[in-house]
C-alpha atoms as a PDB file:
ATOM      1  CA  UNK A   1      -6.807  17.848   1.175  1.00  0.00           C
ATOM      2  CA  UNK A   2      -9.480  15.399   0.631  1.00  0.00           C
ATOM      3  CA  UNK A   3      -8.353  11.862   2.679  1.00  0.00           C
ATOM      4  CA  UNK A   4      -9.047   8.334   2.465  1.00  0.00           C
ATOM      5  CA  UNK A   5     -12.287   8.465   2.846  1.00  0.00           C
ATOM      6  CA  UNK A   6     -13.401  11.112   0.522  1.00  0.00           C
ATOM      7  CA  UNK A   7     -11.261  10.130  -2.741  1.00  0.00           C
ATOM      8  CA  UNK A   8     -13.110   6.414  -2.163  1.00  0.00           C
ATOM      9  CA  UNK A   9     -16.878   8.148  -1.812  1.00  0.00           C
ATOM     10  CA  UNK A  10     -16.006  10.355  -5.425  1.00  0.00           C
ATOM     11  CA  UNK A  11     -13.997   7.257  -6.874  1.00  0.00           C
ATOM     12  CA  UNK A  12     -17.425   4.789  -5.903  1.00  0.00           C
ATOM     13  CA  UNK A  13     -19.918   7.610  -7.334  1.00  0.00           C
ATOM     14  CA  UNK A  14     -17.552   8.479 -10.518  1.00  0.00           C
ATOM     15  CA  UNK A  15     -16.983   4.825 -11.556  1.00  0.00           C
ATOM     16  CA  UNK A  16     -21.410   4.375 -12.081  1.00  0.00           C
ATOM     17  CA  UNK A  17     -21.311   7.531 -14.426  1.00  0.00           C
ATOM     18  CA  UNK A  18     -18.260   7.088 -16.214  1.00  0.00           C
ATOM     19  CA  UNK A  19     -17.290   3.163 -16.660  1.00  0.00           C
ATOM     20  CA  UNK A  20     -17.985   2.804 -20.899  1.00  0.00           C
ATOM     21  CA  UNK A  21     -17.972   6.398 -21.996  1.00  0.00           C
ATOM     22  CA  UNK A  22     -15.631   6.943 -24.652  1.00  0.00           C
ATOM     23  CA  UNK A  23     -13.525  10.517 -24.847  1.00  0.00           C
ATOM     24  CA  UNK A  24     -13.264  12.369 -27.975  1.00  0.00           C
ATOM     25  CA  UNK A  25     -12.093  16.314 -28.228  1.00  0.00           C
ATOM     26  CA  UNK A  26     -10.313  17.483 -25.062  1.00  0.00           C
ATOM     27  CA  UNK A  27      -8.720  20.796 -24.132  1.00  0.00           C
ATOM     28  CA  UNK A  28      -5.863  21.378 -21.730  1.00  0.00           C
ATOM     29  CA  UNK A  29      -6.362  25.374 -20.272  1.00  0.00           C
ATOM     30  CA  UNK A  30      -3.222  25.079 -18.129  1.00  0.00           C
ATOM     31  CA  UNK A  31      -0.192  23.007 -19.699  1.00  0.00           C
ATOM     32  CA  UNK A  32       1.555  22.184 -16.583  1.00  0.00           C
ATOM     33  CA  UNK A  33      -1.486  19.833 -15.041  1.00  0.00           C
ATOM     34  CA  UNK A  34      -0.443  17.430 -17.134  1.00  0.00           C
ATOM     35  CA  UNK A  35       3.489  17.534 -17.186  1.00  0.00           C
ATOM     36  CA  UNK A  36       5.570  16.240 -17.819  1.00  0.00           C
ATOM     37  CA  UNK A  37       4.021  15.613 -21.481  1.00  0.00           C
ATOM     38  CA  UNK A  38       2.841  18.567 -23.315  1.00  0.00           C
ATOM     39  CA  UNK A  39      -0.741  19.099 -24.495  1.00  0.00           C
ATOM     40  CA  UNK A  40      -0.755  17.973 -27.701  1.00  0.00           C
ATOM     41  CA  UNK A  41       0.803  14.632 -26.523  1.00  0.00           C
ATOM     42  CA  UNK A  42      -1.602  14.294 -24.093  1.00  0.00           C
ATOM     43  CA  UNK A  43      -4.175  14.686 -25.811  1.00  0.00           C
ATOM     44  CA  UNK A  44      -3.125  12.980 -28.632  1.00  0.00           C
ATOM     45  CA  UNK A  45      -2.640   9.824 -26.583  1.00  0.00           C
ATOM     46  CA  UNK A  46      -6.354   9.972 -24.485  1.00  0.00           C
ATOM     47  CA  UNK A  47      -8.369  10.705 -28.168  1.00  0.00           C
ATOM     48  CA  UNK A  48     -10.356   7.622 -28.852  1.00  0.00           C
ATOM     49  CA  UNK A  49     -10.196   5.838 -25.236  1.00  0.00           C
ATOM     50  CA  UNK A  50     -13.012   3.947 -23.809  1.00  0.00           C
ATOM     51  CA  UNK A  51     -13.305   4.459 -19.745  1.00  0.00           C
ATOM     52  CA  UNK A  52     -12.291   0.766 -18.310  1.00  0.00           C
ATOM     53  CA  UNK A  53     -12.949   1.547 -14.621  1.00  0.00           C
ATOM     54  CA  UNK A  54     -11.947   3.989 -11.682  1.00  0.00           C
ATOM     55  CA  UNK A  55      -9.729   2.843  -8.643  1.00  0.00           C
ATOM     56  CA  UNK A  56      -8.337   4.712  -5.690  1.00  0.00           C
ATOM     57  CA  UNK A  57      -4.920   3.927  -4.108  1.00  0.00           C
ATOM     58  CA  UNK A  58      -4.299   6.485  -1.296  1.00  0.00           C
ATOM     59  CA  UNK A  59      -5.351   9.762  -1.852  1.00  0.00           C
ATOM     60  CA  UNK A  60      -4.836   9.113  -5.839  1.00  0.00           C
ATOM     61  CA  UNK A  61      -7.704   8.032  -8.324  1.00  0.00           C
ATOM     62  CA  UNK A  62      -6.799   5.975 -11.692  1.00  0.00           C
ATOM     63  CA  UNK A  63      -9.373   6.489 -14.638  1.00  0.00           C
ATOM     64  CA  UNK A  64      -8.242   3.467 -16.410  1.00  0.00           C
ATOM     65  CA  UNK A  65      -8.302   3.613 -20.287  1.00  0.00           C
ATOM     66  CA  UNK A  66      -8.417   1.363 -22.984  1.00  0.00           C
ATOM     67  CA  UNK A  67      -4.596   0.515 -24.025  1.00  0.00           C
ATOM     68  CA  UNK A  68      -2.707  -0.274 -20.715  1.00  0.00           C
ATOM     69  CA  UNK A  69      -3.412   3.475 -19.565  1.00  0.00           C
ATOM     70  CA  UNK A  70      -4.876   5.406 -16.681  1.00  0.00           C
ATOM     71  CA  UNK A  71      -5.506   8.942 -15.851  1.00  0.00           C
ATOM     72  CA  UNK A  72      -3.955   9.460 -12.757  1.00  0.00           C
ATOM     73  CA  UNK A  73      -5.800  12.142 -10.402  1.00  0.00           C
ATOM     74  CA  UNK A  74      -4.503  14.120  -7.394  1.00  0.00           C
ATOM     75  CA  UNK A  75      -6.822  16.764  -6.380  1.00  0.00           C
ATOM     76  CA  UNK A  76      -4.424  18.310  -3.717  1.00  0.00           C
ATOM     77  CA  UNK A  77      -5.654  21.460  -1.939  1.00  0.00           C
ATOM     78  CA  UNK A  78      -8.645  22.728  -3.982  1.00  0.00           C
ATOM     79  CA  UNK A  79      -9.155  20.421  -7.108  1.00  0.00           C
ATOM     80  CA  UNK A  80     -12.301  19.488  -8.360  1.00  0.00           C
ATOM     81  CA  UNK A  81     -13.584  16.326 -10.283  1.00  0.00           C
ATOM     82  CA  UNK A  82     -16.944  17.447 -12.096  1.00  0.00           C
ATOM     83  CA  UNK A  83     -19.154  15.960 -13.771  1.00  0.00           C
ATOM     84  CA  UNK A  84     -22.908  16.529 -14.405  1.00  0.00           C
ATOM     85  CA  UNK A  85     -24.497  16.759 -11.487  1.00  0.00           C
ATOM     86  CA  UNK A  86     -21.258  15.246  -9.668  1.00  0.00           C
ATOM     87  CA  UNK A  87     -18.432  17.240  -8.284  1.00  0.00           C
ATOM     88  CA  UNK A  88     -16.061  16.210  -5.824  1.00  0.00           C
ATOM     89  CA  UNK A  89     -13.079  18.095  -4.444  1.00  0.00           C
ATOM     90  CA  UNK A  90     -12.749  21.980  -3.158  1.00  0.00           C
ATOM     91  CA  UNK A  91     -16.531  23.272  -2.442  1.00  0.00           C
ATOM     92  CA  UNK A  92     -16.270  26.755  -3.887  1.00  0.00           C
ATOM     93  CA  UNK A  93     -19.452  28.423  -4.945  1.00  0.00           C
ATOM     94  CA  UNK A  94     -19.369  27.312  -8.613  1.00  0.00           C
ATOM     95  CA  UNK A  95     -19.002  23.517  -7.842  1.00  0.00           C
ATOM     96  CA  UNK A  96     -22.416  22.966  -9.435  1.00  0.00           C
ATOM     97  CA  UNK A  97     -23.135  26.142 -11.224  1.00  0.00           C
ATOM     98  CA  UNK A  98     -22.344  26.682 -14.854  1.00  0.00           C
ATOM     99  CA  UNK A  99     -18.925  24.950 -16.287  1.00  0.00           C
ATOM    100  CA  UNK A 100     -16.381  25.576 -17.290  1.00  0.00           C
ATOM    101  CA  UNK A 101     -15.267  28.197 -14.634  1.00  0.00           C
ATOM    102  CA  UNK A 102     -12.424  30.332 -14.354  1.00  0.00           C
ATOM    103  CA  UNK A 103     -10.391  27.598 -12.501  1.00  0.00           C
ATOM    104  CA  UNK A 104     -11.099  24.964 -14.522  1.00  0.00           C
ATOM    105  CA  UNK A 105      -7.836  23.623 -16.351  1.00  0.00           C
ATOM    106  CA  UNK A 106      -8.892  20.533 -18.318  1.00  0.00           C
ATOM    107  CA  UNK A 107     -12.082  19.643 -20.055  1.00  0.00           C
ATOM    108  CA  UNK A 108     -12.926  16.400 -20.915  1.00  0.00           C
ATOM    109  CA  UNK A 109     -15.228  15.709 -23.397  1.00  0.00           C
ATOM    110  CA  UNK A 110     -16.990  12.199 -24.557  1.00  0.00           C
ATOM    111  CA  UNK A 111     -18.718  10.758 -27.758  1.00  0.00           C
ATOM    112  CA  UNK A 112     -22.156  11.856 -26.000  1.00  0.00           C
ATOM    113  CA  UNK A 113     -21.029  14.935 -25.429  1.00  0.00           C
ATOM    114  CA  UNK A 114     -21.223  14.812 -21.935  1.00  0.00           C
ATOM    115  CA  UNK A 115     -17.872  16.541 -20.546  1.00  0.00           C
ATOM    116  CA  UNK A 116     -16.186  15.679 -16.962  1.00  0.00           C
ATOM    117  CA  UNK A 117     -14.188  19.076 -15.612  1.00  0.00           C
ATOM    118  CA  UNK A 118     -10.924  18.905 -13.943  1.00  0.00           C
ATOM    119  CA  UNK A 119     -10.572  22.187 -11.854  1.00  0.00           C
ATOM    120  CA  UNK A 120      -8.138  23.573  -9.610  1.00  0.00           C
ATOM    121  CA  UNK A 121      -7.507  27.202  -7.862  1.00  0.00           C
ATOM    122  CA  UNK A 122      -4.318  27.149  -6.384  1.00  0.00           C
ATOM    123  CA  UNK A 123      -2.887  24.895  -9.474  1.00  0.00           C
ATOM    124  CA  UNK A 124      -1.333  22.664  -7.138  1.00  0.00           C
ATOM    125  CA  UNK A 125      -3.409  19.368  -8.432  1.00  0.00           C
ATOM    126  CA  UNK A 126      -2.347  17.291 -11.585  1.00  0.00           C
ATOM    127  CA  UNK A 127      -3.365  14.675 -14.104  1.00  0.00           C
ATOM    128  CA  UNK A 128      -0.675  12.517 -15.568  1.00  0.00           C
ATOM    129  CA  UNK A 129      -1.536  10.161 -18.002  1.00  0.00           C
ATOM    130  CA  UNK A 130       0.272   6.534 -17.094  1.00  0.00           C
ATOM    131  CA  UNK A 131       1.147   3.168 -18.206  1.00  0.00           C
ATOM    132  CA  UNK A 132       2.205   0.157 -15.912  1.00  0.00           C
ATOM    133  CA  UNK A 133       5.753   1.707 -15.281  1.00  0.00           C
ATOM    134  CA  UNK A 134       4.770   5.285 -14.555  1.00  0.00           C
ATOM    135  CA  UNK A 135       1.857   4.039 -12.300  1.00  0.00           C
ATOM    136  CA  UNK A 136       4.378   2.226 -10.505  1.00  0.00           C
ATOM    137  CA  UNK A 137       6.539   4.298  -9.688  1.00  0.00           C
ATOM    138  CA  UNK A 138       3.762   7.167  -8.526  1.00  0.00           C
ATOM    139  CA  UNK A 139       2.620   4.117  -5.754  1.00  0.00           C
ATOM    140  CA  UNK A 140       5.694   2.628  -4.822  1.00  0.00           C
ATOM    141  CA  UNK A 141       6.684   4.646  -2.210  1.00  0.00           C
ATOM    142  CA  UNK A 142       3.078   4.351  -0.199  1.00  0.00           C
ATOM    143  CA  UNK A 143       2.359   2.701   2.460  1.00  0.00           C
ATOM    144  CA  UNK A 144      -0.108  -0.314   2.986  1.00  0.00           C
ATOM    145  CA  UNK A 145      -4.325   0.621   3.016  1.00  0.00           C
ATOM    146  CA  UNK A 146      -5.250   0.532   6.057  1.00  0.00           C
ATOM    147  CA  UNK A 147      -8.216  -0.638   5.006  1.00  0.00           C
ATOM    148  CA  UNK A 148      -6.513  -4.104   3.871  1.00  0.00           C
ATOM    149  CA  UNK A 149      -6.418  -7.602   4.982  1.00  0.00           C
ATOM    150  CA  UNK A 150      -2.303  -6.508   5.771  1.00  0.00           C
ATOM    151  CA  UNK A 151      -2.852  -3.985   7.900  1.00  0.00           C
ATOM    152  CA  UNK A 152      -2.699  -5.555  10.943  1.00  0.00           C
ATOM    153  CA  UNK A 153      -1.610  -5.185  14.293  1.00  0.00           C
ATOM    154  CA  UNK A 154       1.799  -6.830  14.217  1.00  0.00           C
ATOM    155  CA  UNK A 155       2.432  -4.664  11.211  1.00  0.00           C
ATOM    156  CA  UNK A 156       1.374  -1.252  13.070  1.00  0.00           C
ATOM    157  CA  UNK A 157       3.495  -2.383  15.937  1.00  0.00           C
ATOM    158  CA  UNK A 158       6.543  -3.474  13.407  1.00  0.00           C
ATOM    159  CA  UNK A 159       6.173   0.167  12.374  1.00  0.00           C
ATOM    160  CA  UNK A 160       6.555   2.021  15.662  1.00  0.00           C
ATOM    161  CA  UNK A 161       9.369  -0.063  16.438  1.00  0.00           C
ATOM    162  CA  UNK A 162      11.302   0.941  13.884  1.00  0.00           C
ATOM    163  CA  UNK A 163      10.542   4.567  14.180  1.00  0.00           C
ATOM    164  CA  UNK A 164      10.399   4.741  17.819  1.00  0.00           C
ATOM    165  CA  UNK A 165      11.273   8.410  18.031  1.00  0.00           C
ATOM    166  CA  UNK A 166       8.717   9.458  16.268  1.00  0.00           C
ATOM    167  CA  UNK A 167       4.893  10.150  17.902  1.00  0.00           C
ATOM    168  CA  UNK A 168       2.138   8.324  17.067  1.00  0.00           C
ATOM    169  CA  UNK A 169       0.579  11.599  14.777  1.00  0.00           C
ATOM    170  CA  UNK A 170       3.526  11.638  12.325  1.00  0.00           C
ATOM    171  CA  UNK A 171       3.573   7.932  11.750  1.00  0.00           C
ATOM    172  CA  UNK A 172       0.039   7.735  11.005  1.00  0.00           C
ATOM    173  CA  UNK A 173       0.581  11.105   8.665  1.00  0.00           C
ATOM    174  CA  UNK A 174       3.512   9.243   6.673  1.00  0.00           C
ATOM    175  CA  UNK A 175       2.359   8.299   3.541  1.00  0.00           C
ATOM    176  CA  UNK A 176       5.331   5.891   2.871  1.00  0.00           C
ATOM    177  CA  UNK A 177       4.096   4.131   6.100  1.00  0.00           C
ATOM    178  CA  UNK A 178       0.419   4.007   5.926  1.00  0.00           C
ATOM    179  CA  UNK A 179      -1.557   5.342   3.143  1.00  0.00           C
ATOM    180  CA  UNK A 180      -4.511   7.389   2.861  1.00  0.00           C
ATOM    181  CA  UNK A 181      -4.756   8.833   6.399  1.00  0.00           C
ATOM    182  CA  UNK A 182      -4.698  12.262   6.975  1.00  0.00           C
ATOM    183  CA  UNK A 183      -5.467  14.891   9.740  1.00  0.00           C
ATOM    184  CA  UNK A 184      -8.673  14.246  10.425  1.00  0.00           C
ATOM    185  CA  UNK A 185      -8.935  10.628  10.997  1.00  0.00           C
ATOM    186  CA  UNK A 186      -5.631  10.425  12.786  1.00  0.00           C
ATOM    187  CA  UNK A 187      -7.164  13.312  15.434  1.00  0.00           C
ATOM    188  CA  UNK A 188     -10.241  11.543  15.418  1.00  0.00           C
ATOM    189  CA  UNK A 189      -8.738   7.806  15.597  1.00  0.00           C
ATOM    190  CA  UNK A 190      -6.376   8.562  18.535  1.00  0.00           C
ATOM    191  CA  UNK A 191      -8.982   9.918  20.437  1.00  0.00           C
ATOM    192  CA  UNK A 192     -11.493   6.925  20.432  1.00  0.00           C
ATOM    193  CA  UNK A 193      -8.016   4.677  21.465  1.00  0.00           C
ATOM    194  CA  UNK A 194      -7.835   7.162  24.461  1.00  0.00           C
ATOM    195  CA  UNK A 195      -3.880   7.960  23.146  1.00  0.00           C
ATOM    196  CA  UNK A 196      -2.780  11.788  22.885  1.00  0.00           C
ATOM    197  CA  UNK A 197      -1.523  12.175  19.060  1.00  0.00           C
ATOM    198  CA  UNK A 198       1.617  13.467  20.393  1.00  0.00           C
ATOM    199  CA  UNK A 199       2.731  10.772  22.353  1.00  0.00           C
ATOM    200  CA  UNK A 200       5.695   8.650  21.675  1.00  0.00           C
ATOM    201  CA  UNK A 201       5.003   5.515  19.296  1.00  0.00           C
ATOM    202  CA  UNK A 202       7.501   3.540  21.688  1.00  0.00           C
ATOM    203  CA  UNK A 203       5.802   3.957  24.508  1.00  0.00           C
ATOM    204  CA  UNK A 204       2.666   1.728  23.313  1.00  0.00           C
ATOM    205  CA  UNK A 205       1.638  -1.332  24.858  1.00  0.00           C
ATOM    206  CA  UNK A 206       0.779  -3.947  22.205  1.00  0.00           C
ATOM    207  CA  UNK A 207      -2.729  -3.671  23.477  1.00  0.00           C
ATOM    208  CA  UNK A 208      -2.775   0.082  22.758  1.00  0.00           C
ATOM    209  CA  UNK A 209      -1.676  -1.024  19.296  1.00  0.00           C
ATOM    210  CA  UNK A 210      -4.300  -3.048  18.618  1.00  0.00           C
ATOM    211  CA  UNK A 211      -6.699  -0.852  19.928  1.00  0.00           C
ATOM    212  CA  UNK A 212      -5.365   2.064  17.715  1.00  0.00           C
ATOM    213  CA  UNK A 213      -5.667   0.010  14.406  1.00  0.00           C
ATOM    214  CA  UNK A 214      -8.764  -1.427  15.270  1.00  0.00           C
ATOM    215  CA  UNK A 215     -10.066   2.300  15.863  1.00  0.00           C
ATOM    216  CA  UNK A 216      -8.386   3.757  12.459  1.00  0.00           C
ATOM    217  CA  UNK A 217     -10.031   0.989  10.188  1.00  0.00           C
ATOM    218  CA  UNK A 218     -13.162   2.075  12.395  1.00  0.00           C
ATOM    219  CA  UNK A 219     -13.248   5.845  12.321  1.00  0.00           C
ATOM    220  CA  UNK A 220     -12.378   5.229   7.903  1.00  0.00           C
ATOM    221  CA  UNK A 221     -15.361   2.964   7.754  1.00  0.00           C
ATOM    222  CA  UNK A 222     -17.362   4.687   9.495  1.00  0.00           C
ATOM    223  CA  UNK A 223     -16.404   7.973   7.208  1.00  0.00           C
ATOM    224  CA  UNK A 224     -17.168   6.050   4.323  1.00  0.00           C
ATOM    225  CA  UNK A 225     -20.425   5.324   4.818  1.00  0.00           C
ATOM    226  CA  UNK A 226     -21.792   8.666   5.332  1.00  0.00           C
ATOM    227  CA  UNK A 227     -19.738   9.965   2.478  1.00  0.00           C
ATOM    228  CA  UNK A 228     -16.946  11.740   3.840  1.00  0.00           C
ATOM    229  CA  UNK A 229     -16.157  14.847   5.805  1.00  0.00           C
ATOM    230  CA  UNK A 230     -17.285  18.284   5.458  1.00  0.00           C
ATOM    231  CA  UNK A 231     -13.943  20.645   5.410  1.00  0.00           C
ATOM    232  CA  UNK A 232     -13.436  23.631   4.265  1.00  0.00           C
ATOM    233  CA  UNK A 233     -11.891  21.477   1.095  1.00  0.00           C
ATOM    234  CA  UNK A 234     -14.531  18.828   0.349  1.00  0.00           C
ATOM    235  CA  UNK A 235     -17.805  18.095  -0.803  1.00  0.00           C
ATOM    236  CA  UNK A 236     -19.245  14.530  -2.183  1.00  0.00           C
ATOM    237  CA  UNK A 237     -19.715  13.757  -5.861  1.00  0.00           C
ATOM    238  CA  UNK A 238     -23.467  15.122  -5.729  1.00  0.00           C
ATOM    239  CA  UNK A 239     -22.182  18.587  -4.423  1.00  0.00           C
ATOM    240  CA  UNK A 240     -23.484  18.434  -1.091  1.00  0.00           C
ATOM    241  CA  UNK A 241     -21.306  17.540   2.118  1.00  0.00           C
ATOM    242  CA  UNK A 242     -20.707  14.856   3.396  1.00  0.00           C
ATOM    243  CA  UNK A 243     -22.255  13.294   6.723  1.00  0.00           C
ATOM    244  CA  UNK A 244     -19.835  12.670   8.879  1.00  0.00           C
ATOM    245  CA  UNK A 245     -19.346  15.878  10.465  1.00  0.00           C
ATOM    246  CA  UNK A 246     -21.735  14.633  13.476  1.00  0.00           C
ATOM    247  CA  UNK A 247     -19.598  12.229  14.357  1.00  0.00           C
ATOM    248  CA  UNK A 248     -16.175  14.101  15.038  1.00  0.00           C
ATOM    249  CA  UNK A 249     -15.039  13.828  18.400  1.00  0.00           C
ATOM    250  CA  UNK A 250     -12.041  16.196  18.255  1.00  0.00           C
ATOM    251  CA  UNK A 251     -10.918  17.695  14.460  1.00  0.00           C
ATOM    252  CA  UNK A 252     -12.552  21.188  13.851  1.00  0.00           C
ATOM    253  CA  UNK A 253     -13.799  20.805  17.650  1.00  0.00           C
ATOM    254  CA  UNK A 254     -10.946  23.346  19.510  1.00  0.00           C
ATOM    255  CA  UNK A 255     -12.931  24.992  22.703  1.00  0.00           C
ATOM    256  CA  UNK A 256     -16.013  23.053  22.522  1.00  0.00           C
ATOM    257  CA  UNK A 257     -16.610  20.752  25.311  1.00  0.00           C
ATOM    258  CA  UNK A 258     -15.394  17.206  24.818  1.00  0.00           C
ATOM    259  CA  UNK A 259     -18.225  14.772  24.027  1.00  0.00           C
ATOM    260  CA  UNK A 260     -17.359  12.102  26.960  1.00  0.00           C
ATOM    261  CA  UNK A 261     -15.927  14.338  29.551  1.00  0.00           C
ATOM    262  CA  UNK A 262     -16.746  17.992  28.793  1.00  0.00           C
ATOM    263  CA  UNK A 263     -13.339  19.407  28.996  1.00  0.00           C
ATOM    264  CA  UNK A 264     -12.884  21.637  26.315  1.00  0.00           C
ATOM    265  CA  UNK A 265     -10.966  20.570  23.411  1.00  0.00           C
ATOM    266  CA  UNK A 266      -7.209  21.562  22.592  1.00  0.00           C
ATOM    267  CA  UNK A 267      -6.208  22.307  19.593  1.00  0.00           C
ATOM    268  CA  UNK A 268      -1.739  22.811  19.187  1.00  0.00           C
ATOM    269  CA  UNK A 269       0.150  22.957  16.203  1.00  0.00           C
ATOM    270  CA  UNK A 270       2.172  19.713  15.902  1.00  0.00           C
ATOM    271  CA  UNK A 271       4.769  18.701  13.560  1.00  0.00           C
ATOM    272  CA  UNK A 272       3.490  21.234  11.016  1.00  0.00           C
ATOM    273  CA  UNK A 273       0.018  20.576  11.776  1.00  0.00           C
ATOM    274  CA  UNK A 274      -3.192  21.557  13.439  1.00  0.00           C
ATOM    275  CA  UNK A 275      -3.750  19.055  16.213  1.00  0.00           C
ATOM    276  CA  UNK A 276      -6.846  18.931  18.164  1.00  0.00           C
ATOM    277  CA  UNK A 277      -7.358  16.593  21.067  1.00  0.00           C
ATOM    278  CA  UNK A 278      -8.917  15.939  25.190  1.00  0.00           C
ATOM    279  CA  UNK A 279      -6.236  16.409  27.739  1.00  0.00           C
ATOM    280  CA  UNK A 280      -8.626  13.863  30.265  1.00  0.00           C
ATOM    281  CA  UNK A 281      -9.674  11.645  27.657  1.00  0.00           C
ATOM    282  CA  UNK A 282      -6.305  10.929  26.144  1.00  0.00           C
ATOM    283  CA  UNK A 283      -2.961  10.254  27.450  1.00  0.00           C
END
């Protein structure tokens, strides 16, 4: 699932091409990606809408519409957000070849008759169409960003006090805690704090808490800039991957030598999910 970082790079590349366009005649291929209303009132609804602007909040993106309404996005697994020569989401070999494909499930089409393609393969990505109230409640369960001015380190440590049992791994995973982070950057920001993913979140000096928040909103950054991660889920809006691979310490790195000590890295299965980390380097 695309994190953080990649839902910002396709949200900054998608809001230069689409920002003014205006949609015309759409077609839904599979009802159910945009339940709960049914095609014809979805469509209905969109017909005539001028593109206001495209935000992120967690792993979400809002196409805002003229009206008070949004297009809200969740690309899950393997969904795709395509247009022209832009495609972000699940790399699979007809990302940039001829559209639509066979898992393509929504095409929308503009007054220039330039079309953006919503696709999905394992149909577990959606587009709900949203005013204030239903935007609302899709965001009000989440977390702070951690790339905000409140995501500090009083607020990270307020956090693992109050769910002490838990390790740091599935705190930073928890959506309704802190929102946006996923696998990779957890792996990758508990590494350059030195902390194994696993451990305890009461066990933390406040130190190691600042460290550890200071490293998340650097390992994001960082991510950012060169355009996201290559996975076996994600390429950047232009179709090619992004450029951060090179600068993974631990995710995708299980046997190969660690980068500051040489020990190989570990890779466990933790809470659900793969977990890769340096026994020397992190404790």
């Amino acid at each position: 699932m695309p994190e953080l970082p990649e839902v910002e790079t396709l949200k900054r590349e998608l809001n230069k091409a689409l920002i003014g366009l205006k949609l015309k005649d759409s077609r839904i291929l599979w009802a159910k990606a945009v339940s709960p209303l049914s095609p014809d009132e979805f469509l209905k609804q969109i017909k005539g809408k001028r593109i206001k602007e495209v935000r992120r909040r967690a792993k979400m993106l809002f196409i805002d519409l003229e009206g008070e309404l949004a297009l809200a996005v969740h690309l899950k697994m393997t969904g795709q957000l395509i247009y022209k020569n832009i495609a972000g989401g699940h790399p699979d070999g007809e990302m940039l070849e001829k559209q639509p494909s066979k898992y393509t499930r929504i095409i929308f089409e503009f007054t220039d008759k330039s079309k953006l393609y919503f696709n999905d393969l394992r149909k577990f990505g959606w587009v709900k169409l949203v005013g204030d109230e239903q935007m609302g409640k899709l965001i009000e369960n989440l977390g702070p960003e951690p790339l905000s001015p409140v995501f500090t380190p009083s607020l990270l440590g307020e956090i693992f006090k109050k769910y002490k049992n838990r390790t740091i791994k599935q705190i930073l995973l928890d959506q309704t805690l802190i929102a946006g982070i996923g696998n990779i950057y957890a792996d990758e920001a508990c590494f350059l704090s030195n902390l194994l993913p696993t451990k305890k979140s009461s066990s933390l000096k406040p130190t190691q808490i600042k460290i550890l928040r200071d490293n998340i909103i650097k390992v994001l950054k960082l991510s950012i800039q060169k355009k996201g991660t290559s996975s076996r889920n994600y390429r950047r809006s232009d179709g090619t991957r992004g450029g951060f691979v090179p600068h993974l310490n631990v995710y995708g790195r299980a046997g190969l030598a660690c980068k500051v000590c040489d020990r190989p890295i570990k890779k466990i299965k933790h809470n659900g999910r793969g977990t890769h980390f340096c026994l020397k380097c992190q404790k």
